[in-house]
C-alpha atoms as a PDB file:
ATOM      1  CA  UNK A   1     -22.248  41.719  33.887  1.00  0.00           C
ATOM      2  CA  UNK A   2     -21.294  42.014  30.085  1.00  0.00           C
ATOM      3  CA  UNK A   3     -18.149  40.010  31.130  1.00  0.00           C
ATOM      4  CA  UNK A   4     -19.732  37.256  32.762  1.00  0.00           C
ATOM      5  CA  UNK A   5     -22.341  36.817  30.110  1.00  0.00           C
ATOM      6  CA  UNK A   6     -19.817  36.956  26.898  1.00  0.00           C
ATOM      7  CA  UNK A   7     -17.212  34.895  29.213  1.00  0.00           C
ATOM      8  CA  UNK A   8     -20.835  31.781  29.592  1.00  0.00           C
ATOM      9  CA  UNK A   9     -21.344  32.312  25.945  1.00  0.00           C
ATOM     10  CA  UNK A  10     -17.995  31.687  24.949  1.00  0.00           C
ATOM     11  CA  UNK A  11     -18.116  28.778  26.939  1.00  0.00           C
ATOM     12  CA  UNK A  12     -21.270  27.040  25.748  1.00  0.00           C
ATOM     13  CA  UNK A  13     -20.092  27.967  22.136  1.00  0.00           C
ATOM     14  CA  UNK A  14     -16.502  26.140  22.774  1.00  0.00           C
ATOM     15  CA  UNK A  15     -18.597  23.172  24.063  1.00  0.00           C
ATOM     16  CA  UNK A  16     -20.732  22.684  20.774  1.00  0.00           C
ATOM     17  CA  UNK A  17     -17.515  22.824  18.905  1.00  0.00           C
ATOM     18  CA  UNK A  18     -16.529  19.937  20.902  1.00  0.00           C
ATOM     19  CA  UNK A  19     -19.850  18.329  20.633  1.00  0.00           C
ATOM     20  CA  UNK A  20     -18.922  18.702  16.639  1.00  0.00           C
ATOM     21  CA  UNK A  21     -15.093  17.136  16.605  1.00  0.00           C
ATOM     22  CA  UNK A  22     -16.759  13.777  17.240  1.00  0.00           C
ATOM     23  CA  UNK A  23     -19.191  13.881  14.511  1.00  0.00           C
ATOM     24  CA  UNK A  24     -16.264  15.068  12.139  1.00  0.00           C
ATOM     25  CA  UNK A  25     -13.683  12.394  13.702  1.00  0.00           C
ATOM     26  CA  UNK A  26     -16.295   9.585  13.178  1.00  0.00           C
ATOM     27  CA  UNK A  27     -16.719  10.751   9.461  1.00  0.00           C
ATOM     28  CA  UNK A  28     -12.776  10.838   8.942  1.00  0.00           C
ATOM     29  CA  UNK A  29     -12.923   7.388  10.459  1.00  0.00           C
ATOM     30  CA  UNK A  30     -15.511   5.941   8.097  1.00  0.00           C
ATOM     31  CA  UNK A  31     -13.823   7.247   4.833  1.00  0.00           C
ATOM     32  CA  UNK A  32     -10.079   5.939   5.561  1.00  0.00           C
ATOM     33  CA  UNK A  33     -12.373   2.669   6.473  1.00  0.00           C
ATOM     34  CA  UNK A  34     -13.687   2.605   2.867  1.00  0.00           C
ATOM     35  CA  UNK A  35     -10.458   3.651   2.010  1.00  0.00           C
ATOM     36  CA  UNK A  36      -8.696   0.802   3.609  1.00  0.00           C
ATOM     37  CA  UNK A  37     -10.982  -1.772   2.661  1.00  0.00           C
ATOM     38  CA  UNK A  38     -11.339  -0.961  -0.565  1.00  0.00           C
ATOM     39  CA  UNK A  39      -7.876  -1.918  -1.498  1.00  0.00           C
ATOM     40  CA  UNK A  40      -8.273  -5.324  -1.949  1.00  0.00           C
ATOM     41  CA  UNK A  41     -10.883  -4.686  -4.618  1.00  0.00           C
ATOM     42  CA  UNK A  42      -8.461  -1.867  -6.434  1.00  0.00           C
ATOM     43  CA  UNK A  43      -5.578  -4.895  -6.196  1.00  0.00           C
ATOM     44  CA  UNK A  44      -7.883  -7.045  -8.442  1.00  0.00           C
ATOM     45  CA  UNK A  45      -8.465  -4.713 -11.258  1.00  0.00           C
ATOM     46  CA  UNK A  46      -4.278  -4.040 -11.716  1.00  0.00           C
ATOM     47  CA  UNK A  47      -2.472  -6.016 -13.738  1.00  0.00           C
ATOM     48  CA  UNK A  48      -0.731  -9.305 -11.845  1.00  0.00           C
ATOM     49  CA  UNK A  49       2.797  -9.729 -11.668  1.00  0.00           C
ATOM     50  CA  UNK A  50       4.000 -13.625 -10.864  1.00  0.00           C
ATOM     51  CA  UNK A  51       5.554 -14.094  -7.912  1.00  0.00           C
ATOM     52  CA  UNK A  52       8.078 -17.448  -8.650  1.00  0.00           C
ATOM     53  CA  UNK A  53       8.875 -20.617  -5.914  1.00  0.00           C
ATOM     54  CA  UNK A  54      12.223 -19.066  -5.572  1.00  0.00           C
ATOM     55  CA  UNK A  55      10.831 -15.762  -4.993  1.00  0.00           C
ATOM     56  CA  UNK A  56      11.589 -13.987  -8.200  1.00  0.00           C
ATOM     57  CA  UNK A  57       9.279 -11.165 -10.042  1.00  0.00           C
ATOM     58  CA  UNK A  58       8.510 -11.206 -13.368  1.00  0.00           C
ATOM     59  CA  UNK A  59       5.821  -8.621 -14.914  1.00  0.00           C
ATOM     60  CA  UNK A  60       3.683 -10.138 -17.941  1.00  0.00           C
ATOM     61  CA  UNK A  61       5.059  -9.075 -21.375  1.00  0.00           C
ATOM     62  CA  UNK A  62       1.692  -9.108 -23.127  1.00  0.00           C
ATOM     63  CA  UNK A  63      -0.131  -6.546 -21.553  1.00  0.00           C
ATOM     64  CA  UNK A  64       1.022  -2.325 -21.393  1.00  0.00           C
ATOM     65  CA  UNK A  65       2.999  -1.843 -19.131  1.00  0.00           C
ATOM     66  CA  UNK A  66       2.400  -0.729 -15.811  1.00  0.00           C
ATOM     67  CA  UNK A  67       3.315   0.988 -12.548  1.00  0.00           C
ATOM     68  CA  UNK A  68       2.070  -1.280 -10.162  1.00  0.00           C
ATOM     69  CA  UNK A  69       1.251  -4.682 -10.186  1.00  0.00           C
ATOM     70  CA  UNK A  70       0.004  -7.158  -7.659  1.00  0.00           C
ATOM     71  CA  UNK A  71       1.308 -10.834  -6.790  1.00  0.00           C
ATOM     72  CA  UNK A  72      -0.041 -13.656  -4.268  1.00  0.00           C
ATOM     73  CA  UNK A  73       1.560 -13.887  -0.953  1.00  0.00           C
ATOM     74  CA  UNK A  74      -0.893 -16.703   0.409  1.00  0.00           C
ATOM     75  CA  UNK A  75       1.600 -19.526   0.285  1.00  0.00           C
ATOM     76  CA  UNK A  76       4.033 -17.916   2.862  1.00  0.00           C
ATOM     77  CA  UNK A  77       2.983 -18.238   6.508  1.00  0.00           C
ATOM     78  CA  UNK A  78       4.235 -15.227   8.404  1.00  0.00           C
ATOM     79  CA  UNK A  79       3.203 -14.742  12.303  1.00  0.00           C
ATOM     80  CA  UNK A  80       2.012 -11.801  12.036  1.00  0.00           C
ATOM     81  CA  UNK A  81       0.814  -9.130   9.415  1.00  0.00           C
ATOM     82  CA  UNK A  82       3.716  -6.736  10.456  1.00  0.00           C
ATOM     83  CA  UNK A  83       6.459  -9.480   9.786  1.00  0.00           C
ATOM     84  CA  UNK A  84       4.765  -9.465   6.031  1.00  0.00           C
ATOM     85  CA  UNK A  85       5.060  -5.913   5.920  1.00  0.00           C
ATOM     86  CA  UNK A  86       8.657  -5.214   7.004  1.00  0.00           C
ATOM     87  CA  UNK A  87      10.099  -8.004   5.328  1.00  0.00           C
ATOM     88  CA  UNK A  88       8.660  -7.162   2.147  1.00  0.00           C
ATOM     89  CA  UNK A  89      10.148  -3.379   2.925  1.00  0.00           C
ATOM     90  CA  UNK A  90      13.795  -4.931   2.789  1.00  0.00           C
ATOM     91  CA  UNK A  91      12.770  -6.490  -0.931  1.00  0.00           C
ATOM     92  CA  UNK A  92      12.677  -2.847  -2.643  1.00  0.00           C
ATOM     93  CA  UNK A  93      15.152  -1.903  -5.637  1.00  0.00           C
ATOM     94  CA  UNK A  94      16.511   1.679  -6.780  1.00  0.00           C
ATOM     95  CA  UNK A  95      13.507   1.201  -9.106  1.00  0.00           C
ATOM     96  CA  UNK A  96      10.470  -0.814  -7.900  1.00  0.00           C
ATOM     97  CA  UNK A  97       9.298  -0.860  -4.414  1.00  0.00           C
ATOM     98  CA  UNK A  98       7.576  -4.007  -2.814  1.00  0.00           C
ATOM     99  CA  UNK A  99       4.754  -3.372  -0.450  1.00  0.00           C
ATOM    100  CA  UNK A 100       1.497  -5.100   1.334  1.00  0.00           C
ATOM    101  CA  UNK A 101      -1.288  -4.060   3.489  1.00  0.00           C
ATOM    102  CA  UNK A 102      -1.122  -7.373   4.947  1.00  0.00           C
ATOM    103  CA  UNK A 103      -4.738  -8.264   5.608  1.00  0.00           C
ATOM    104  CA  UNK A 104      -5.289  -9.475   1.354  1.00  0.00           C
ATOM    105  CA  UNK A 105      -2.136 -11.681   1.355  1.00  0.00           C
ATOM    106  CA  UNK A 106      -1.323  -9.898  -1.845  1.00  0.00           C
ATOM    107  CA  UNK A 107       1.863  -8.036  -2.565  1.00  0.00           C
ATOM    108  CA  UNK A 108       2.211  -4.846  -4.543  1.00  0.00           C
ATOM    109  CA  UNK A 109       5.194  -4.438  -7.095  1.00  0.00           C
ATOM    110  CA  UNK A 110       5.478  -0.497  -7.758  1.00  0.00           C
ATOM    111  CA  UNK A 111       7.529   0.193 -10.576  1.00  0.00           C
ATOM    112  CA  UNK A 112       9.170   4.252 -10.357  1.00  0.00           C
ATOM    113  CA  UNK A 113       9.134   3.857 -14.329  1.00  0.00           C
ATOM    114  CA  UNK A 114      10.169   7.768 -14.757  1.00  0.00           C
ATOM    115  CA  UNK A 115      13.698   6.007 -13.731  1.00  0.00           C
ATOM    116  CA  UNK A 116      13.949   4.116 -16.745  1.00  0.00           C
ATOM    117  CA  UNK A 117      10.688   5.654 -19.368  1.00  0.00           C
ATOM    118  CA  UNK A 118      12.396   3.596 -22.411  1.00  0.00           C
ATOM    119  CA  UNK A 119      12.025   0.740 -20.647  1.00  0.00           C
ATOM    120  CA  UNK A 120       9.610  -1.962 -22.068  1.00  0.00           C
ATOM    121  CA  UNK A 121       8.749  -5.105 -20.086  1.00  0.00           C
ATOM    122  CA  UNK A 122      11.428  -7.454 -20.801  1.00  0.00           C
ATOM    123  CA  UNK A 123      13.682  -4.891 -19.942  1.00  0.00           C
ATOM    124  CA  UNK A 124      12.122  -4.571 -16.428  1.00  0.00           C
ATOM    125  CA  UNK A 125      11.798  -8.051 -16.202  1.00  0.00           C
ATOM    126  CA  UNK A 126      15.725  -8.487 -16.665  1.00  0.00           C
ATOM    127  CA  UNK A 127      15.851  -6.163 -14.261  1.00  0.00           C
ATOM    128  CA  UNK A 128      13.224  -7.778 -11.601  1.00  0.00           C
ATOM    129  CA  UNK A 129      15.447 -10.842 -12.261  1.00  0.00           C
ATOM    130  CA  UNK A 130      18.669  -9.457 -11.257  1.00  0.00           C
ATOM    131  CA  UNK A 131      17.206  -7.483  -7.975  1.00  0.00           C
ATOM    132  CA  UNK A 132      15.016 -10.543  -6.672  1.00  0.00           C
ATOM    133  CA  UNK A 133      17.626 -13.428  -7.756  1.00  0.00           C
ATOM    134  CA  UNK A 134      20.023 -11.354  -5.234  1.00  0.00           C
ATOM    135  CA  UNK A 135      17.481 -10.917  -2.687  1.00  0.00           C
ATOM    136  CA  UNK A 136      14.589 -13.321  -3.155  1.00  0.00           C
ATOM    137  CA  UNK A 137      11.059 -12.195  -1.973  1.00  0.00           C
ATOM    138  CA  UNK A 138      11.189 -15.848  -0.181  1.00  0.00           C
ATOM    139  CA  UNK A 139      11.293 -16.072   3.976  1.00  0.00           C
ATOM    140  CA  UNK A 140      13.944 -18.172   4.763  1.00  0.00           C
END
């Protein structure tokens, strides 16, 4: 009898744990949302890198400098959000990385500046030249 009764208890206490998982899912779900969504607004507040008709970076030399910066991405048409994305993951250097969530049209420009710490901003702007000049952040 003891058996059967902790074996039903078990059971109804394994079901309210389940009846919890979706209450706990749905909350996981709403904070990568704000997550997510919020990016667009934490893109407008960093610094903006300009993003040149042939598709070459250049940082601004009048402001600090920093380790990521965002640039405009509207004027290229790409079918789909996932073209953006990969093609903009065959753009990266041995010391910046170019990235996009797709749905702002914005791009990022991360700078790994513990590569080069001496490094002002006309020194990674030569350097932004040289990287995008041989492969242009430009769809052909």
């Amino acid at each position: 009898m003891n058996k059967l009764l902790y074996k039903s208890l078990s059971c109804i206490k394994a079901k309210s744990q389940w009846r919890k998982l979706p209450l706990s899912l749905l909350t996981l779900f709403t904070s990568l949302s704000f997550m997510v969504f919020d990016l667009p607004a934490k893109c407008q507040d960093q610094a903006s890198a300009s993003l040149s008709e042939k598709g070459y970076l250049q940082i601004p030399t009048s402001q600090p400098l920093s380790s990521t910066y965002v640039f405009d991405l509207a004027k290229y048409k790409f079918k789909s959000d996932t073209d953006l994305i990969e093609f903009l993951s065959t753009r990266s250097g041995d010391f910046f990385s170019v990235r996009s969530n797709g749905m702002s049209n914005q791009g990022a420009l991360i700078l790994h500046l513990n590569g080069h710490p001496q490094w002002t901003s006309t020194d990674w702007n030569r350097y932004l030249m040289e990287a995008t000049v041989a492969h242009p952040i430009k769809p052909e």
